[in-house]
Protein backbone atom coordinates (compact mmCIF):
# COMPACT_ATOMS: atom_id res chain seq x y z
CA UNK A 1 93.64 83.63 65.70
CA UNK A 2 96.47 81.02 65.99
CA UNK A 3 94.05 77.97 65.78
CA UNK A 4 92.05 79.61 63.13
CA UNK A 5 95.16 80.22 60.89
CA UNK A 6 96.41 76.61 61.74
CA UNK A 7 92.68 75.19 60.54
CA UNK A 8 92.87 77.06 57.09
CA UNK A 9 95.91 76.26 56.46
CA UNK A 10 95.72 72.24 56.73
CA UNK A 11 92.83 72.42 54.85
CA UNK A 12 94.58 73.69 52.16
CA UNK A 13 97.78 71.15 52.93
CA UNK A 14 95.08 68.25 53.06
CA UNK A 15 93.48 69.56 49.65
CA UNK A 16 97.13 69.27 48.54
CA UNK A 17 97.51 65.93 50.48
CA UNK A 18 94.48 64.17 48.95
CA UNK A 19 95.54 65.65 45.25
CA UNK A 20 96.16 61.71 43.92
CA UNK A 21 92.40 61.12 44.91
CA UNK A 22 90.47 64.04 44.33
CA UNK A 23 92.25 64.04 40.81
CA UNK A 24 90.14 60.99 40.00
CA UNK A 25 87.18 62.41 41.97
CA UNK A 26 86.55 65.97 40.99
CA UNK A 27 85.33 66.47 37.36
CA UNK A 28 87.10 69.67 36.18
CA UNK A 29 89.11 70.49 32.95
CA UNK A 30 92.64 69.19 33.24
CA UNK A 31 94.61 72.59 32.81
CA UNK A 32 92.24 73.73 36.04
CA UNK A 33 93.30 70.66 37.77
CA UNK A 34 97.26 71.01 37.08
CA UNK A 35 96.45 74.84 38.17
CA UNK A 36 95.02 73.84 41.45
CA UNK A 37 98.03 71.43 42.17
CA UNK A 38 100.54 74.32 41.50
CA UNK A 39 98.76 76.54 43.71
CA UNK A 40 98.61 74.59 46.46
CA UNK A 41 101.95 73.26 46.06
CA UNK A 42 102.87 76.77 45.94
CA UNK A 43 101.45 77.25 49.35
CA UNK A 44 102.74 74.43 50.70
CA UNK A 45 106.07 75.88 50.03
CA UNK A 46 105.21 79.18 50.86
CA UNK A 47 103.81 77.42 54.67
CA UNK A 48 106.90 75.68 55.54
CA UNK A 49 108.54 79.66 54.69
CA UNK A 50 106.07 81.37 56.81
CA UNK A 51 104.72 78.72 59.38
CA UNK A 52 102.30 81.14 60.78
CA UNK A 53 104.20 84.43 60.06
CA UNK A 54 106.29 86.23 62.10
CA UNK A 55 106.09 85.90 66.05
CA UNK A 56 108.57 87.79 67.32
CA UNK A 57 111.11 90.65 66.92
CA UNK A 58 113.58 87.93 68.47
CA UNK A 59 114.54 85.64 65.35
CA UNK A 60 115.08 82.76 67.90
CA UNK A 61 111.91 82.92 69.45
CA UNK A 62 110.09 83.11 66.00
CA UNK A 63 111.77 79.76 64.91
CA UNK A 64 110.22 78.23 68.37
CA UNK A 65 107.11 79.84 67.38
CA UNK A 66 107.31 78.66 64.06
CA UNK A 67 108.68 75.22 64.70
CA UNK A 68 105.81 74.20 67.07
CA UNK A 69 103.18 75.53 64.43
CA UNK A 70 104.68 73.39 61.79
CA UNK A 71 104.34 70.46 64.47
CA UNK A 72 100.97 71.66 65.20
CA UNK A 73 99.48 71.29 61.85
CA UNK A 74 101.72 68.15 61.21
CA UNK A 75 99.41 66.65 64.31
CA UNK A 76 96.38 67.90 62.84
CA UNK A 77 96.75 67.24 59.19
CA UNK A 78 97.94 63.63 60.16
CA UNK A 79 94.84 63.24 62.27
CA UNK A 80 92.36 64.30 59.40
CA UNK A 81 94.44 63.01 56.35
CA UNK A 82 93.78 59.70 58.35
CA UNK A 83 90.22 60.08 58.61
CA UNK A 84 90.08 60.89 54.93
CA UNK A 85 91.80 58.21 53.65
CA UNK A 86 89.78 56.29 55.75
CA UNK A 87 86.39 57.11 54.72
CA UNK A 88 88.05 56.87 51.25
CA UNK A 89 88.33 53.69 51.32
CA UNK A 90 85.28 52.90 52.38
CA UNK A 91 83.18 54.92 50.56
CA UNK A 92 85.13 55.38 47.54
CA UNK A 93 85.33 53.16 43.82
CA UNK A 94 89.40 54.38 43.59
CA UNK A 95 91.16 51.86 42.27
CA UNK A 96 93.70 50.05 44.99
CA UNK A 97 97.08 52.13 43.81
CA UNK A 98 95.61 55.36 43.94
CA UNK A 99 94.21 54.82 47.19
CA UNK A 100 98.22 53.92 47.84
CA UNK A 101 99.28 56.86 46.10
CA UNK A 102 96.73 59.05 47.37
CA UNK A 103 98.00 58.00 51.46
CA UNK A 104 101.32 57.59 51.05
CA UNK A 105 101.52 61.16 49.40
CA UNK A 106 99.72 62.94 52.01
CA UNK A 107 101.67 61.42 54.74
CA UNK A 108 104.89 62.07 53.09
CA UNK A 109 104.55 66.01 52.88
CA UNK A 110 102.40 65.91 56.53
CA UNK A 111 106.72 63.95 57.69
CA UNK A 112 108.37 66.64 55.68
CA UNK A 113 106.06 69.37 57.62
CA UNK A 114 106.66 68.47 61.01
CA UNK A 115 110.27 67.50 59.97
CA UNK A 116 110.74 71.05 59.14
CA UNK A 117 109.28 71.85 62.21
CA UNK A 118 111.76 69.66 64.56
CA UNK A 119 114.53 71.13 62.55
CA UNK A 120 113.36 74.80 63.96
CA UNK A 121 113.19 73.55 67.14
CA UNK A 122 116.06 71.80 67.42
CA UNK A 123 118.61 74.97 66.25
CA UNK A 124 116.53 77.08 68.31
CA UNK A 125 114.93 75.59 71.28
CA UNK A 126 116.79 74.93 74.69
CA UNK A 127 113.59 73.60 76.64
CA UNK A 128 112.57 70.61 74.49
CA UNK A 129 114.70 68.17 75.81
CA UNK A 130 116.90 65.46 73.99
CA UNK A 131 114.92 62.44 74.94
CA UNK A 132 111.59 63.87 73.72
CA UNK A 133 113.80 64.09 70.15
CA UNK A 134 114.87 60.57 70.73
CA UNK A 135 111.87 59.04 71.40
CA UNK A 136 109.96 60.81 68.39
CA UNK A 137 113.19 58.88 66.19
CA UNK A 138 112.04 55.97 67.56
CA UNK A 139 108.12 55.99 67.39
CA UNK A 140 107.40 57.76 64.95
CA UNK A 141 105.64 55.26 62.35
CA UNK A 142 103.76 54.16 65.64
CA UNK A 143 100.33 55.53 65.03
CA UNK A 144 98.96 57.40 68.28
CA UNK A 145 102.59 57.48 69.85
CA UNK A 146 103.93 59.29 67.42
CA UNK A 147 101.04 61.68 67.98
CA UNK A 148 101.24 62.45 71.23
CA UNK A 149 105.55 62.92 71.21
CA UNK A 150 104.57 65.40 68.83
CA UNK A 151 102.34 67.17 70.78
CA UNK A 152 104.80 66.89 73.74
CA UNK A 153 107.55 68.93 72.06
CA UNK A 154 105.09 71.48 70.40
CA UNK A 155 103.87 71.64 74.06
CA UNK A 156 107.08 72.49 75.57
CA UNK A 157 108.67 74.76 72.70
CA UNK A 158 105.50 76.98 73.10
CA UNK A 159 106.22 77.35 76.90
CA UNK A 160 109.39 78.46 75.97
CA UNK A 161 108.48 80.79 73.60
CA UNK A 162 105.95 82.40 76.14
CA UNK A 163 108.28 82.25 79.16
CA UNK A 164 111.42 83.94 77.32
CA UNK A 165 108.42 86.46 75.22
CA UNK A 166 107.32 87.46 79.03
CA UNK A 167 110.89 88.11 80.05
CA UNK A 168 111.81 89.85 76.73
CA UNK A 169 109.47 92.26 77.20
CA UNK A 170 110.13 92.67 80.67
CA UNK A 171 113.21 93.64 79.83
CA UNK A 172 112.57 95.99 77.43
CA UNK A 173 110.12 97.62 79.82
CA UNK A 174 113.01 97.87 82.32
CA UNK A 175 116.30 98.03 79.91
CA UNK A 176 116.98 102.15 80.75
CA UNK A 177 116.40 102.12 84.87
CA UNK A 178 119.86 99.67 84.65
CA UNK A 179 118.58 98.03 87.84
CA UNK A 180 121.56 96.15 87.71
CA UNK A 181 123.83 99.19 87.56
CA UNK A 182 125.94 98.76 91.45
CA UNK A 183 128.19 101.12 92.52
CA UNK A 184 130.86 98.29 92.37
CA UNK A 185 131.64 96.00 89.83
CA UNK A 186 130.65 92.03 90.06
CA UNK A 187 132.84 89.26 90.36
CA UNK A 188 130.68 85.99 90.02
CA UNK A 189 132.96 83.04 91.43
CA UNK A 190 132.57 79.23 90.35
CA UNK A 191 132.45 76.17 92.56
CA UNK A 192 134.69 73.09 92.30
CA UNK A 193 135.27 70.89 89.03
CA UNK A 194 134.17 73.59 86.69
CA UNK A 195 135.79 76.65 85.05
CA UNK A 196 135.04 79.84 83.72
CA UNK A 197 134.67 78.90 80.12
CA UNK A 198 133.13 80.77 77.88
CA UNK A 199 131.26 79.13 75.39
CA UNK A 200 129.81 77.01 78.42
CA UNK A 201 129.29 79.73 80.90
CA UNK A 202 129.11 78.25 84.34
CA UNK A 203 126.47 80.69 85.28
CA UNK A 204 124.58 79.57 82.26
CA UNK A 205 122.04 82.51 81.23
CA UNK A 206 122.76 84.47 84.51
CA UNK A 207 125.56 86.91 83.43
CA UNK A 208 124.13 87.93 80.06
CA UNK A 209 121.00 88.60 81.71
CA UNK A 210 122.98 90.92 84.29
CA UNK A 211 124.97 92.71 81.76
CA UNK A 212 121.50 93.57 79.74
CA UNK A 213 120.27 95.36 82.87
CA UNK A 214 123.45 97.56 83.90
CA UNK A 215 125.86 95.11 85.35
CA UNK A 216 129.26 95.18 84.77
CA UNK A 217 130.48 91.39 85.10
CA UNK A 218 133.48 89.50 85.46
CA UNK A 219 134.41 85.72 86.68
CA UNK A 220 136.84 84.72 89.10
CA UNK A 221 138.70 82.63 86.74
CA UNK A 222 140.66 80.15 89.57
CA UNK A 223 141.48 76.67 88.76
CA UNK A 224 138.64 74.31 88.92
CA UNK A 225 139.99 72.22 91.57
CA UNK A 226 142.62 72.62 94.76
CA UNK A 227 142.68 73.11 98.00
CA UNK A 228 140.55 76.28 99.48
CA UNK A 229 143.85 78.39 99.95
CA UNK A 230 145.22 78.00 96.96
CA UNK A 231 142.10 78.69 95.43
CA UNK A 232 142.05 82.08 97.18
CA UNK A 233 145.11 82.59 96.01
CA UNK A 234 144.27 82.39 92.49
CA UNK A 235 140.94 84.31 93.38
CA UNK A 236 143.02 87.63 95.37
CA UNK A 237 145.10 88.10 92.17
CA UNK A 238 141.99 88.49 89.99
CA UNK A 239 140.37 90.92 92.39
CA UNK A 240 143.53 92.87 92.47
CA UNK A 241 143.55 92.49 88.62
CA UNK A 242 140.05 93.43 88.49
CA UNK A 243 140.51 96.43 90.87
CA UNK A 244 142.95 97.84 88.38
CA UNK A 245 141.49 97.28 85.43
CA UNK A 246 138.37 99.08 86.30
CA UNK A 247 139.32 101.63 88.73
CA UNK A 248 136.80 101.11 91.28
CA UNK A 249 137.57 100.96 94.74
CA UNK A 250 135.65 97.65 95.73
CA UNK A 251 133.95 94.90 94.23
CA UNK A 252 130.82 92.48 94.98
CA UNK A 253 131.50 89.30 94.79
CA UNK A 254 128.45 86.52 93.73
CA UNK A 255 129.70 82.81 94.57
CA UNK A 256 128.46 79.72 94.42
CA UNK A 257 129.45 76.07 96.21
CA UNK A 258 132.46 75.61 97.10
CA UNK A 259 133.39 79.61 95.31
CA UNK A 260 131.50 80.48 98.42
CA UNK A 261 134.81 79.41 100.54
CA UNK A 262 137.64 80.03 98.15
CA UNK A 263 135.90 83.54 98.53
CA UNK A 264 135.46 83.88 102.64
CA UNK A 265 139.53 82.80 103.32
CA UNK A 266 140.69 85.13 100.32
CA UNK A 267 138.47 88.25 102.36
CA UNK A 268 139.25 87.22 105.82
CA UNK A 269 142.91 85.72 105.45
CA UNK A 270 144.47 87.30 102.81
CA UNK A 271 143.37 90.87 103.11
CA UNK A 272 140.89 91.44 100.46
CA UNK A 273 138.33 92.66 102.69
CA UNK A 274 139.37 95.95 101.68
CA UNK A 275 138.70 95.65 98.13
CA UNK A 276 135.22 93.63 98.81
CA UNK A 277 131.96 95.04 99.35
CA UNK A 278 129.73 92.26 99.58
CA UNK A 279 129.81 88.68 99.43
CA UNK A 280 126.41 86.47 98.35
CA UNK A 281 127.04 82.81 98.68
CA UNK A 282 124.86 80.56 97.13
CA UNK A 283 124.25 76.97 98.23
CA UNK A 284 128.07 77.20 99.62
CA UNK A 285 128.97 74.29 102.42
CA UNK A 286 130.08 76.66 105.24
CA UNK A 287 130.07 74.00 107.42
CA UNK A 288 130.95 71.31 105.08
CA UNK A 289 129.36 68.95 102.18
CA UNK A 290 127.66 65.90 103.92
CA UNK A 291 128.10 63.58 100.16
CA UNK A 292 131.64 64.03 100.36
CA UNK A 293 131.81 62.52 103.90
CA UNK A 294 129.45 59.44 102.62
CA UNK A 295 131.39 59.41 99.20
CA UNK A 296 135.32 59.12 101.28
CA UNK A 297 133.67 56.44 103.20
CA UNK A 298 132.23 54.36 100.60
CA UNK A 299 134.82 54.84 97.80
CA UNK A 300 138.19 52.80 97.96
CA UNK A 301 141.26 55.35 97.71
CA UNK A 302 142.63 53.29 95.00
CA UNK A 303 139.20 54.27 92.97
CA UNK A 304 139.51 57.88 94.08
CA UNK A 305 143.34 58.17 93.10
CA UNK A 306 142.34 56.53 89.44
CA UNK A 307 139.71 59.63 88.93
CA UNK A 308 141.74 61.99 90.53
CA UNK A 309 145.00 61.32 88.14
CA UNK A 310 142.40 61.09 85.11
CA UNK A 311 140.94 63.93 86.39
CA UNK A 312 144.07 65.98 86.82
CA UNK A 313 145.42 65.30 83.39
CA UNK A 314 141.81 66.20 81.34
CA UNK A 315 141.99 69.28 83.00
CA UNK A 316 145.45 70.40 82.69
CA UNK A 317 144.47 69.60 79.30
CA UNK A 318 141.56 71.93 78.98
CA UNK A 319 143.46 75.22 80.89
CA UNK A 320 144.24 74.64 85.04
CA UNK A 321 148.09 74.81 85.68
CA UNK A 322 148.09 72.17 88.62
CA UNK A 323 144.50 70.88 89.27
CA UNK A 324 144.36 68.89 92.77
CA UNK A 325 140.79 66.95 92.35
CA UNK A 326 141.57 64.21 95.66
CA UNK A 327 142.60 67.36 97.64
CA UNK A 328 140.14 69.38 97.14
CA UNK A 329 137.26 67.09 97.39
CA UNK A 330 138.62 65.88 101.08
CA UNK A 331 138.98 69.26 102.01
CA UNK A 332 135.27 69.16 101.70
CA UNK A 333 134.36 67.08 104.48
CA UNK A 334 132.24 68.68 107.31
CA UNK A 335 135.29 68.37 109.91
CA UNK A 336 137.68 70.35 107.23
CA UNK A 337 134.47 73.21 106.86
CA UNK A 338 133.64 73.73 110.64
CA UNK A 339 137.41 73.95 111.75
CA UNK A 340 137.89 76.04 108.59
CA UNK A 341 135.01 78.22 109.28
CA UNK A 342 136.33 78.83 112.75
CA UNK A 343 138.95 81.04 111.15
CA UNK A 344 137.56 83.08 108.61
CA UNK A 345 135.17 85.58 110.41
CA UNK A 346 133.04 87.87 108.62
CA UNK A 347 134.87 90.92 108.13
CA UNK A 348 133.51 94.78 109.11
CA UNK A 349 132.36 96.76 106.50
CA UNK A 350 131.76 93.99 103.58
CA UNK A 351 127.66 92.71 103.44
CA UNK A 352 127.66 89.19 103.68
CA UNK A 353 124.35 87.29 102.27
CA UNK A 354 124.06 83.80 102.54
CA UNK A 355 121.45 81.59 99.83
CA UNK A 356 120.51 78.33 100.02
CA UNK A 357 118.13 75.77 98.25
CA UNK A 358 116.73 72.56 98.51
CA UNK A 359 115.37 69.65 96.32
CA UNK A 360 111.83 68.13 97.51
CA UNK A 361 112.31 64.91 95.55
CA UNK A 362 114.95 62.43 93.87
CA UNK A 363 113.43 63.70 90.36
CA UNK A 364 114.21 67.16 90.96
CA UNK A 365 117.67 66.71 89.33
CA UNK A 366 119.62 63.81 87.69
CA UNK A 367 122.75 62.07 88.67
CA UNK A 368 125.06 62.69 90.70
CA UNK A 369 123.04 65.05 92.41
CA UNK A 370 119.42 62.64 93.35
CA UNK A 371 122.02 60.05 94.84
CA UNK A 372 123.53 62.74 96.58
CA UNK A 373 119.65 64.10 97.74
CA UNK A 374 118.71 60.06 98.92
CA UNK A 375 122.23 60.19 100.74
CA UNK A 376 121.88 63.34 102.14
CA UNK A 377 118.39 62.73 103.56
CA UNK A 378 119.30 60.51 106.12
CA UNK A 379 120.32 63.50 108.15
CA UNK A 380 117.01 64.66 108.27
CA UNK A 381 116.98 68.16 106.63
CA UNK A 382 116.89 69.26 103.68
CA UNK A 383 119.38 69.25 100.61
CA UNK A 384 119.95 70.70 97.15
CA UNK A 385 121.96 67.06 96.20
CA UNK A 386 125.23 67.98 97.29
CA UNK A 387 125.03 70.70 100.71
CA UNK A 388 122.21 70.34 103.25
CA UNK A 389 120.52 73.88 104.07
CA UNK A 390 122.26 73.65 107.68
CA UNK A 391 125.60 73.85 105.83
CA UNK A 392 124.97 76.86 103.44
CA UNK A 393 122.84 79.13 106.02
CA UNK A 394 125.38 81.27 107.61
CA UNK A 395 125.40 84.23 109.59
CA UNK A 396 122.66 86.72 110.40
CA UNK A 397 121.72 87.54 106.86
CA UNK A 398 120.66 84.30 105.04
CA UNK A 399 117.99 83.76 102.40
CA UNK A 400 116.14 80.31 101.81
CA UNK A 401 114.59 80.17 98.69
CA UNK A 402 110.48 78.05 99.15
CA UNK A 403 109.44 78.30 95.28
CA UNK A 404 109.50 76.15 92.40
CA UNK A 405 106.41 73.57 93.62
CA UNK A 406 106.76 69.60 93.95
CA UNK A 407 110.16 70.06 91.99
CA UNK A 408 112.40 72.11 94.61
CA UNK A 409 115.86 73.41 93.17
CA UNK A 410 119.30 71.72 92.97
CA UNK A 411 122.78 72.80 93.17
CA UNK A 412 122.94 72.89 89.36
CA UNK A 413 119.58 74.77 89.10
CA UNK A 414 121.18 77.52 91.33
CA UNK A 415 123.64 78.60 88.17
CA UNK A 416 121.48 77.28 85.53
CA UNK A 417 123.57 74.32 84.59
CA UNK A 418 120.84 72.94 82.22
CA UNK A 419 119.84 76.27 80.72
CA UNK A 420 116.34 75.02 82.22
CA UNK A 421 113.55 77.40 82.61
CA UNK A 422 111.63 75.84 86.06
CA UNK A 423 108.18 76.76 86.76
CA UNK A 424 107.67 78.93 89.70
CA UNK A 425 111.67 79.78 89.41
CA UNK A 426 113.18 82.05 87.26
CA UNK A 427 116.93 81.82 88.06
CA UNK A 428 117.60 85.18 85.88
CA UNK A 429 115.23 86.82 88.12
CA UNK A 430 116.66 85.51 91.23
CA UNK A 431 120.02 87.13 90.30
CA UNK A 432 118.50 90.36 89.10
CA UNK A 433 116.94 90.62 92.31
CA UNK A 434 119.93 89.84 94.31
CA UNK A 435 122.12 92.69 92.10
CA UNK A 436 118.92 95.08 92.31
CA UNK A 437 119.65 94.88 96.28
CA UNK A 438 123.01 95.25 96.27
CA UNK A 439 122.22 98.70 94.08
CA UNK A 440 119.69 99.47 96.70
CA UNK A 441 122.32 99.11 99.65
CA UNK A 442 124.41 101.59 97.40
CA UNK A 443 126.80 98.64 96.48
């Protein structure tokens, strides 16, 4: 029904398009002529509205929708109008100028179409990425090129629009069994060099998603870099703060990287075992982050003190009270993590879960974290571009996460840095499921 709609209507467009010719060509009365043009320009108007009517219930989705129709039909229409003017040409006794007119018109409201389109996209869409945008700024008076950079981004918005349409309903189907209802509220817990803001959630998509089925959420909120026991620190007073807030009794904690440790010395050093029901690492160096090792040894201190300093003051700047960026990157360092984890056993009574990923090529993520995969594969096992598997599989209970094809999963896919939806991974889903168990354990 789509592809039918999308045929009538750039037929109609390229009636509209080829007005300057057909003018000459068709032998009506003029007032029918000049009605003909209003009517179709009426449409045309009435098409960039519309672009293939409503979607979705979800206004966002229906701009994706909409956006890669108007793309659509740009491709086609630009295609045919070509053809026509073309054979025009050829076959045609128009005189030079209208043959101009007659192009340069049709091409100019086929632009304005899929410009209309882009501009859809680009407030709505979070899957067509930037340099798809950039090269489209760049090639499109290229004939072909532009073509198929079109096609590309109408390609990937309708993905989009059928991945999140899938989960939408999904949700819906599932919205009053709150399968993320636990007994216990959650504390999700950030890794180094990042804070809980939020306008740039750390957990990208994740938390939203958890609240919508039954969670009740809340972040850990330390300072984005120090040492691991100051971290904990910071991290005991916002359980105790969240254990009065809310009343309950316990919490579950969700933690990622180096979250993962600020989390284990907080439960098993400064007593808040008792107020913890579960802690899930994911991708958390247990035994220590192999990059840092090869990044101390490769990096003068001078150069590492320069960052640091920088580093320090941006981020005193944007909300930490005394950010430490050279100590807690050394702290890092597999010797640090192994003597560390020597001292902070697993506690009785709190379920421990550890998650791990790993990357199955240097394109699975950008930089830092592909050098980190090339300079983590010299040891032989796998990585996620920052923590081999070795390092983030702890205990009894661990989890290692096979999906996602050729691509494999990063540290940053793991909290959905890049907002990214990865074939064969779901990272919403992967969180649901790990809250759905906790409810299950009566958690």
């Amino acid at each position: 029904m789509r592809r039918i709609r999308l045929l009538i209507d750039q037929l109609l467009i390229l009636a509209l398009c080829s007005a300057p010719a057909l003018w000459k060509l068709v032998s009506l009365p003029t007032a029918v002529k000049i009605g003909a043009v209003v009517l179709l320009a009426v449409f045309f108007l009435v098409y960039l509205i519309v672009a293939g009517g409503r979607q979705d219930k979800n206004s966002k989705l229906s701009r994706i929708a909409k956006g890669s129709f108007l793309i659509d039909g740009a491709v086609l229409s630009l295609f045919l109008h070509t053809v026509i003017v073309v054979l025009l040409i050829i076959f045609s006794s128009l005189d030079p100028w209208r043959q101009v007119a007659n192009a340069v018109a049709g091409y100019a409201m086929i632009a304005f179409s899929a410009f209309a389109g882009i501009v859809r996209l680009l407030i709505s869409s979070r899957q067509v990425k930037i340099v798809k945008y950039i090269a489209l700024f760049f090639t499109w008076y290229i004939p072909v090129i532009n073509l198929i950079v079109l096609r590309l981004i109408s390609r990937d918005a309708k993905k989009e629009f059928r991945f999140e349409q899938a989960k939408q309903e999904l949700d819906d189907m599932r919205k009053e069994n709150e399968v993320c209802k636990t007994k216990y509220p959650i504390l999700m817990v950030h890794g180094i060099f990042f804070r809980d803001w939020q306008k740039f959630n750390y957990w990208g998509r994740v938390p939203k998603e958890l609240v919508r089925n039954g969670a009740e959420v809340y972040y850990g909120n330390q300072q984005s870099a120090n040492l691991i026991a100051i971290s904990a620190g910071e991290l005991r007073d916002r359980i105790e703060q969240v254990i009065k807030e809310t009343g309950a009794p316990k919490l579950n904690i969700i933690a990622h990287s180096k979250g993962g440790l600020d989390s284990r010395y907080a439960i098993s050093k400064l007593g808040m075992d008792k107020y913890v029901a579960s802690l899930v690492t994911i991708n958390t160096p247990h035994y220590g982050c192999n990059f840092v090792d090869s990044i101390l040894a490769k990096v003068p201190d001078s150069l590492l003190q320069f960052v640091a300093k920088r580093y320090n003051k941006l981020f005193t700047v944007l909300g930490d009270t005394a950010p430490n960026f050279e100590l807690g990157l050394r702290e890092l360092t597999h010797s640090n993590c192994a003597k560390l984890d020597s001292e902070l056993p697993d506690k009785q009574g709190v379920y421990y879960l550890s998650v791990m990923s790993v990357m199955k090529n240097v394109f699975s993520a950008g930089f830092p974290l592909n050098l980190g995969y090339m300079l983590n594969r010299k040891d032989g096992t796998g990585n996620d571009g920052l923590v081999v598997k070795e390092s983030a599989l702890r205990g009894s209970n661990t989890y290692m996460i096979t999906k996602s094809g050729n691509r494999g999963l990063s540290h940053g896919d793991m909290i959905d840095l890049f907002r990214e939806n990865i074939d064969g991974f779901d990272v919403r889903e992967f969180y649901v499921g790990i809250v759905k168990n906790l409810k299950e354990r009566g958690l």
